[in-house]
Protein backbone atom coordinates (compact mmCIF):
# COMPACT_ATOMS: atom_id res chain seq x y z
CA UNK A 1 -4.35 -4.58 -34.66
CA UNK A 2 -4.00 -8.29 -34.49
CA UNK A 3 -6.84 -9.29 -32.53
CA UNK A 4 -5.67 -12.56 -31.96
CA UNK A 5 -3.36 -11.02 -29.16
CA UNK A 6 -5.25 -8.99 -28.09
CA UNK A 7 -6.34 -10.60 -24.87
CA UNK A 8 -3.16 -11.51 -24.48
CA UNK A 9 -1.52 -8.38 -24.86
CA UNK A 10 -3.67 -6.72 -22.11
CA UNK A 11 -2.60 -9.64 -19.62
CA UNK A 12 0.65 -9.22 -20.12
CA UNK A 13 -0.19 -5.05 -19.40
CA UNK A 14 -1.66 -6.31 -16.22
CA UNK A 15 1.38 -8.97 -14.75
CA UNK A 16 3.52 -5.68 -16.09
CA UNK A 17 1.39 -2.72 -13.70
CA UNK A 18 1.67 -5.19 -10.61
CA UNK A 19 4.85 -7.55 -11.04
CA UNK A 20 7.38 -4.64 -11.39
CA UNK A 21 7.07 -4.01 -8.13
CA UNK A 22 7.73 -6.75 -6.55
CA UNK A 23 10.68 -8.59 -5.88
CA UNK A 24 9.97 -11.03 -8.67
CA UNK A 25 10.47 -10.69 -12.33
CA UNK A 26 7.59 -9.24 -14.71
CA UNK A 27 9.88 -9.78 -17.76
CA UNK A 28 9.83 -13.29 -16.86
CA UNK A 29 6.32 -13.80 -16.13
CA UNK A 30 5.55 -12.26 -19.05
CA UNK A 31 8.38 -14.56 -20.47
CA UNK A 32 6.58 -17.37 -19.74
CA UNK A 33 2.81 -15.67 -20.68
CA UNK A 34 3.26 -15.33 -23.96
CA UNK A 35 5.93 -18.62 -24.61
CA UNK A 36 2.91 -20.83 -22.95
CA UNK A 37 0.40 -19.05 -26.16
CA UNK A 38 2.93 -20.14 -28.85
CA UNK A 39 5.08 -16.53 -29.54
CA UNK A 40 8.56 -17.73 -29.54
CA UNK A 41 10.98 -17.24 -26.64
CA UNK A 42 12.90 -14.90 -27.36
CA UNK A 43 9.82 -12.60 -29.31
CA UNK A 44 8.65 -13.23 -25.17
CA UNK A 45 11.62 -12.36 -23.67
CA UNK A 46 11.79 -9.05 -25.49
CA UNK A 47 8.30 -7.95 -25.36
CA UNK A 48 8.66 -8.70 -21.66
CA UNK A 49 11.61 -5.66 -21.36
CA UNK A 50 9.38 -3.76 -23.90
CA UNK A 51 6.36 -3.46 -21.30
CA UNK A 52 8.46 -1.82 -18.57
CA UNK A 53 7.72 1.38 -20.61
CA UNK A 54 4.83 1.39 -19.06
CA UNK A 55 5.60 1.29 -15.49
CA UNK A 56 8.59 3.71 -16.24
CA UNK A 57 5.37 6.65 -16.97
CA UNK A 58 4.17 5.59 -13.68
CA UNK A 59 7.67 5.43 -11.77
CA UNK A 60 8.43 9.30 -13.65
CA UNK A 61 5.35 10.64 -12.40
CA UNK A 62 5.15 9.05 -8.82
CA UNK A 63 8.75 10.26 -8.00
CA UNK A 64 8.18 13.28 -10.01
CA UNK A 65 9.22 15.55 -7.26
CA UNK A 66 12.45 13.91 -6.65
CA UNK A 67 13.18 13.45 -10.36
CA UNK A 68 12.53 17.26 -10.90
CA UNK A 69 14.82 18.15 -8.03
CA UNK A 70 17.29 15.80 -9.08
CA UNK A 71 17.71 17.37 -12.88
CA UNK A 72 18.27 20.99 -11.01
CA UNK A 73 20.98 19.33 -9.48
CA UNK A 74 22.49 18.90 -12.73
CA UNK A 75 23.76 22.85 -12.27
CA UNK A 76 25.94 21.69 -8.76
CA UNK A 77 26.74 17.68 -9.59
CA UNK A 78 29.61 17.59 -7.22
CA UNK A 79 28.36 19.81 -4.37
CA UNK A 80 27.20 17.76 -0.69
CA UNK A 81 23.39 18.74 -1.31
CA UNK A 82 21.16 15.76 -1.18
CA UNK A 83 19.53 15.28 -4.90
CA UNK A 84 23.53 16.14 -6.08
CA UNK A 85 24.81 13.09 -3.69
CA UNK A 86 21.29 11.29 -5.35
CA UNK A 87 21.95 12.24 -8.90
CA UNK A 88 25.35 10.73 -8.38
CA UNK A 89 23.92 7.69 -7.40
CA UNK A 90 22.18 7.33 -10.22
CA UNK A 91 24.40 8.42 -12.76
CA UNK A 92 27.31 5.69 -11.16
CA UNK A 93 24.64 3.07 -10.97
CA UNK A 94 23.37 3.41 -14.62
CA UNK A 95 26.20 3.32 -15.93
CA UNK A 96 27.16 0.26 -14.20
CA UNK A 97 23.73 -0.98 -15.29
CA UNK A 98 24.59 -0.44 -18.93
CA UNK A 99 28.08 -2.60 -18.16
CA UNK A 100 26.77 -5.71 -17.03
CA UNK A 101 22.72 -5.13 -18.35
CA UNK A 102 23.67 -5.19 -22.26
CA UNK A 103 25.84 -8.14 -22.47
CA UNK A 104 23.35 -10.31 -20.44
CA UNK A 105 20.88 -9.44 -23.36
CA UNK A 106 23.53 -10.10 -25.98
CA UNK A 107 23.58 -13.24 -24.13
CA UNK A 108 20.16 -14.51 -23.47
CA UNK A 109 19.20 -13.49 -27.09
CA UNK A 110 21.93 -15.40 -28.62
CA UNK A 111 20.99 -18.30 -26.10
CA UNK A 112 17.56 -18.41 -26.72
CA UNK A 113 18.07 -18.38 -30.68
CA UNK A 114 20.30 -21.52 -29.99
CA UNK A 115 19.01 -23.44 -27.71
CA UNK A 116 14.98 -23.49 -28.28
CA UNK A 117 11.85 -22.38 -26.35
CA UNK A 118 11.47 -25.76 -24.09
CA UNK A 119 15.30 -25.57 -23.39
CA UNK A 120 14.81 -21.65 -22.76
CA UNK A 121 12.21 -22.49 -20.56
CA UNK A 122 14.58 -24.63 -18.35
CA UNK A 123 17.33 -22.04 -17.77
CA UNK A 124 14.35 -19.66 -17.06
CA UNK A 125 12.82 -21.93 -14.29
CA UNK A 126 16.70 -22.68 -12.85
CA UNK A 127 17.24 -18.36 -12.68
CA UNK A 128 13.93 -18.13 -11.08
CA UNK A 129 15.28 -20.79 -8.47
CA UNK A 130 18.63 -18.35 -7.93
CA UNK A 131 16.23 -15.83 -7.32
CA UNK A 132 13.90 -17.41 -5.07
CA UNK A 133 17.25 -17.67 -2.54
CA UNK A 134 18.14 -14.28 -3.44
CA UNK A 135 14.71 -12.87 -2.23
CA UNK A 136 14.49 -15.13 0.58
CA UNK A 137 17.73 -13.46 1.85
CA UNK A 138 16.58 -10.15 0.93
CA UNK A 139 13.43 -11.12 3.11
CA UNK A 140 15.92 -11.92 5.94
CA UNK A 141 17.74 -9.18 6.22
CA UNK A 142 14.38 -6.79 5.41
CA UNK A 143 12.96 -8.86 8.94
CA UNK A 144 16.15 -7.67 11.09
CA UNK A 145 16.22 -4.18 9.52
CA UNK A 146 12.71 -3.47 10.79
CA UNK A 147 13.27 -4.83 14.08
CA UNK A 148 15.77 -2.21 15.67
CA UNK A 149 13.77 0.58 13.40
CA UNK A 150 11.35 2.41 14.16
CA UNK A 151 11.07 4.47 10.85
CA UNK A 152 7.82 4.63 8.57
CA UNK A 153 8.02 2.22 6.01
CA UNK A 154 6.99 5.05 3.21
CA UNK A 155 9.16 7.78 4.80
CA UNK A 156 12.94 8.03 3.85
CA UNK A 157 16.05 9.71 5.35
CA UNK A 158 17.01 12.80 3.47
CA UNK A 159 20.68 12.72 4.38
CA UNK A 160 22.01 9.43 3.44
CA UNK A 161 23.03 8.34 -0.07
CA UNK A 162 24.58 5.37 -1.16
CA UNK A 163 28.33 5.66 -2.10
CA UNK A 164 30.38 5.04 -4.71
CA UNK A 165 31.07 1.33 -4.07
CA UNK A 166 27.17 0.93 -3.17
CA UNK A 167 26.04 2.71 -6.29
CA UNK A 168 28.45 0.36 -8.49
CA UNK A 169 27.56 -2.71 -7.37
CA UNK A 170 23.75 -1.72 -7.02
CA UNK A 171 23.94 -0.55 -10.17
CA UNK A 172 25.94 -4.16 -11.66
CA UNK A 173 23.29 -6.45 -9.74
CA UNK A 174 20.53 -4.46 -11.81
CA UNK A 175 22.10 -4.80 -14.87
CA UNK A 176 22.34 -9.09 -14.39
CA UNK A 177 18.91 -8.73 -13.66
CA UNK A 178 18.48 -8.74 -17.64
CA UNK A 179 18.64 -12.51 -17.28
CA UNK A 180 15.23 -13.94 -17.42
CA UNK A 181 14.11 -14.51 -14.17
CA UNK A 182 16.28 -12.55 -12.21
CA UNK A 183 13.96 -10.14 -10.34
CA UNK A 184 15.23 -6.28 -10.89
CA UNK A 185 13.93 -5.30 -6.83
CA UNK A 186 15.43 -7.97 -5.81
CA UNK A 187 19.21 -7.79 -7.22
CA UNK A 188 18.92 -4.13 -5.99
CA UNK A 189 17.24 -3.64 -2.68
CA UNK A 190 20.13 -6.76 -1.48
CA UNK A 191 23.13 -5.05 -1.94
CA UNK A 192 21.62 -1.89 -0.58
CA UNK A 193 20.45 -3.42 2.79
CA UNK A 194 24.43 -5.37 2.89
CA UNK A 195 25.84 -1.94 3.14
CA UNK A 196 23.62 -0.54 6.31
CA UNK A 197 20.73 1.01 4.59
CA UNK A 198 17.68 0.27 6.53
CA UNK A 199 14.29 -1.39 4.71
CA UNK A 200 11.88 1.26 3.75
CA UNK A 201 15.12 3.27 2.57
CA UNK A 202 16.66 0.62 0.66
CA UNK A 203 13.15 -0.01 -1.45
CA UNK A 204 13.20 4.17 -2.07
CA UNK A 205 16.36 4.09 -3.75
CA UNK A 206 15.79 0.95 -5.69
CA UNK A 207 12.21 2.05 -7.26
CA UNK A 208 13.72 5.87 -7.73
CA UNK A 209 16.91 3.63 -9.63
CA UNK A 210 14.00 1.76 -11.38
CA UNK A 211 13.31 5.29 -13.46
CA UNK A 212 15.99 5.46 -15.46
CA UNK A 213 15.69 1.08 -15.77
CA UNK A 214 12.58 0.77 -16.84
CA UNK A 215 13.63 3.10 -19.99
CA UNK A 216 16.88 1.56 -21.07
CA UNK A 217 14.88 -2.16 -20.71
CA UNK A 218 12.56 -0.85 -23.07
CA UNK A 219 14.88 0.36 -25.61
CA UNK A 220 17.92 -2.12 -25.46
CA UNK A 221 15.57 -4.67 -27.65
CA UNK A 222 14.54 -1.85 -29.92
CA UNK A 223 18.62 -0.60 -30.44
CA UNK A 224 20.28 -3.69 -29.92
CA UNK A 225 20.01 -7.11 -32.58
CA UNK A 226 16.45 -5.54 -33.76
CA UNK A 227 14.95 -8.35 -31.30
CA UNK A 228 12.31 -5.93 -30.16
CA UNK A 229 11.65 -5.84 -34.09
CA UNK A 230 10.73 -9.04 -34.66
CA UNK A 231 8.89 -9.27 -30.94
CA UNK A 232 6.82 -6.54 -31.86
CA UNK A 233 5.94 -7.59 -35.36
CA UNK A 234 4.49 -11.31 -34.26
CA UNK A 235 2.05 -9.39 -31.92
CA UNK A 236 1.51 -6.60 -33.74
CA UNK A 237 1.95 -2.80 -33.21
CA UNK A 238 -1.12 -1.74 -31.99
CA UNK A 239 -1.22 -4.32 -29.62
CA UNK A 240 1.66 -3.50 -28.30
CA UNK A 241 1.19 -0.20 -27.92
CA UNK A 242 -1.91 -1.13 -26.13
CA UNK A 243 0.15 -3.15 -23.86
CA UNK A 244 2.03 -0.44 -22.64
CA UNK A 245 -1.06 1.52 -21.81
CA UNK A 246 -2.27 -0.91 -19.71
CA UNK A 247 1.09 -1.84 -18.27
CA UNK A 248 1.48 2.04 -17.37
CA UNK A 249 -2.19 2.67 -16.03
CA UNK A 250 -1.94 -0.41 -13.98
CA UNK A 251 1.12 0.48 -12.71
CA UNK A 252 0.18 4.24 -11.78
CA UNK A 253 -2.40 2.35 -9.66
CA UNK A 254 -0.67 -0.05 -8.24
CA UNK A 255 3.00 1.37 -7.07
CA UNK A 256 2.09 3.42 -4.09
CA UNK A 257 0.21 0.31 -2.58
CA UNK A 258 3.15 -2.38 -3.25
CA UNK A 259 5.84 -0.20 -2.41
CA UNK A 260 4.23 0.73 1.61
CA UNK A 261 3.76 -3.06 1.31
CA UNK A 262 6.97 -4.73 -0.18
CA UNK A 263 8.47 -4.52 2.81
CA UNK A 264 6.22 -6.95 5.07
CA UNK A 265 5.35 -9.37 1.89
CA UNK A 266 6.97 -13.00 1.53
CA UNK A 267 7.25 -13.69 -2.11
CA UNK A 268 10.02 -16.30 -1.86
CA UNK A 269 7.85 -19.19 -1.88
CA UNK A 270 5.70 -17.98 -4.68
CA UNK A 271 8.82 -17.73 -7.06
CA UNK A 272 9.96 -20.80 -5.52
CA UNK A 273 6.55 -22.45 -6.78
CA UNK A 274 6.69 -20.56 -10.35
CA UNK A 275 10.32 -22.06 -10.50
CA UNK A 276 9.06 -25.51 -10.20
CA UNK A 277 6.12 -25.00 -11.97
CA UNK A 278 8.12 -23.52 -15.27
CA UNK A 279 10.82 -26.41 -14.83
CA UNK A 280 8.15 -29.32 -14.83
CA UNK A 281 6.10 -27.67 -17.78
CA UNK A 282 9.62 -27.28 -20.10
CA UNK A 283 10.73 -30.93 -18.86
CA UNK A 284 8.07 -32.50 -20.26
CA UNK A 285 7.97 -30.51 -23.33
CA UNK A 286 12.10 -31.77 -23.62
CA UNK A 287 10.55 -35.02 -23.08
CA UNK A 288 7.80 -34.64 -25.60
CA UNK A 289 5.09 -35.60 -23.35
């Protein structure tokens, strides 16, 4: 174990178990965690997508019911049953996950190998900005859904299902949320709420999309460029590991609280803040001061 990031390492488990569900980026704070201790950027970036196995064991288990009834509809995919209108859904939205998700990594690796950590650090800060708007919208519309429903914010209605057209471009958004700071929840739970879905519905489907996420971020640095390679390598194995652990006990904690509570929580003007924070830190590094 290198025990010199080992502190570290069960930080970044920590901003993992509680970030992931909120409509800011964990990848990116962790981004930023361990670029601010001196691993390089793009070691950061991919260790970031490697802790969201962790919250994936936690996501499996707390929508374990749905998941389970969801594989049985594997035996009637096309029939107008719920889970087989749901495991469409997913299926169309992964895929379009895959579409836009591994070229933005292609990208940011190749960018971040180019360009250098303070420079990195900019374009992170600028993408947090984007999605400081993009939650503040989300926010917006999240405010009017609630006020002409009534509905439980942890109940969800078991007859509607997102389409075709809403599973595509749900699925798209989630895929650009590869970009460092682009905040997965946020890209998803948007586009969901534009096409009618009310607030406490449009989190469901976007932490029960999250599943299948949370895997493929973990493994597209481990498959792809042998980024998660290297990543895993400057902070060691074990630690790693160990990361995980934490990420996914802190996260088995932690979702059924944020999710009842993601609904009524303002987080636009803390990523707002992080944005400028990140931007004036990787300034003055540009500037050498």
């Amino acid at each position: 174990m290198s025990h010199h990031y080992l502190i570290p390492a069960l930080i970044a488990g920590l901003i993992q178990g509680i970030v992931e569900w909120l409509p800011v980026s964990s990848k990116t704070m962790i981004t930023i965690y361990f670029t601010v201790i001196g691993i390089k950027v793009q070691n950061a970036y991919d260790l970031g997508l490697i802790a969201n196995f962790g919250s994936f064991f936690a996501a499996l288990y707390y929508f374990r019911v749905e998941v389970v009834k969801t594989i049985k509809a594997l035996g009637h995919p096309f029939s107008s049953d719920y889970y087989a209108r749901l495991l469409r859904f997913l299926f169309i939205a992964t895929l379009a996950t895959g579409v836009t998700g591994i070229p933005a990594y292609i990208l940011v690796r190749h960018a971040f190998s180019s360009i250098g950590g303070s420079a990195a650090m900019v374009v992170i800060g600028v993408l947090l900005l984007f999605t400081g708007f993009i939650v503040r919208n989300k926010e917006k519309m999240v405010a009017r859904s609630q006020e002409v429903s009534h509905a439980s914010p942890d109940g969800h209605d078991t007859e509607r299902v997102p389409g075709v057209g809403a599973a595509i471009v749900t699925g798209a958004m989630q895929g650009l949320a590869g970009l460092p700071g682009i905040s997965r929840s946020g890209m998803t739970i948007t586009p969901l709420l534009w096409n009618g879905f009310e607030a406490h519905e449009a989190i469901r489907f976007s932490f029960m999309l999250d599943v299948l996420a949370l895997v493929g971020a973990g493994l597209v640095p481990l498959l792809i460029g042998h980024g998660g390679t290297s990543a895993v390598a400057q902070l060691g194995l074990t630690t790693t590991i160990l990361m995980v652990a934490v990420a996914s006990v802190v996260s088995f904690l932690a979702i059924s609280a944020v999710i009842k509570l993601a609904s009524r929580w303002r987080t636009s003007t803390a990523t707002f803040v992080i944005a400028g924070i990140t931007l004036v830190v990787a300034i003055l590094a540009l500037l050498g001061v």
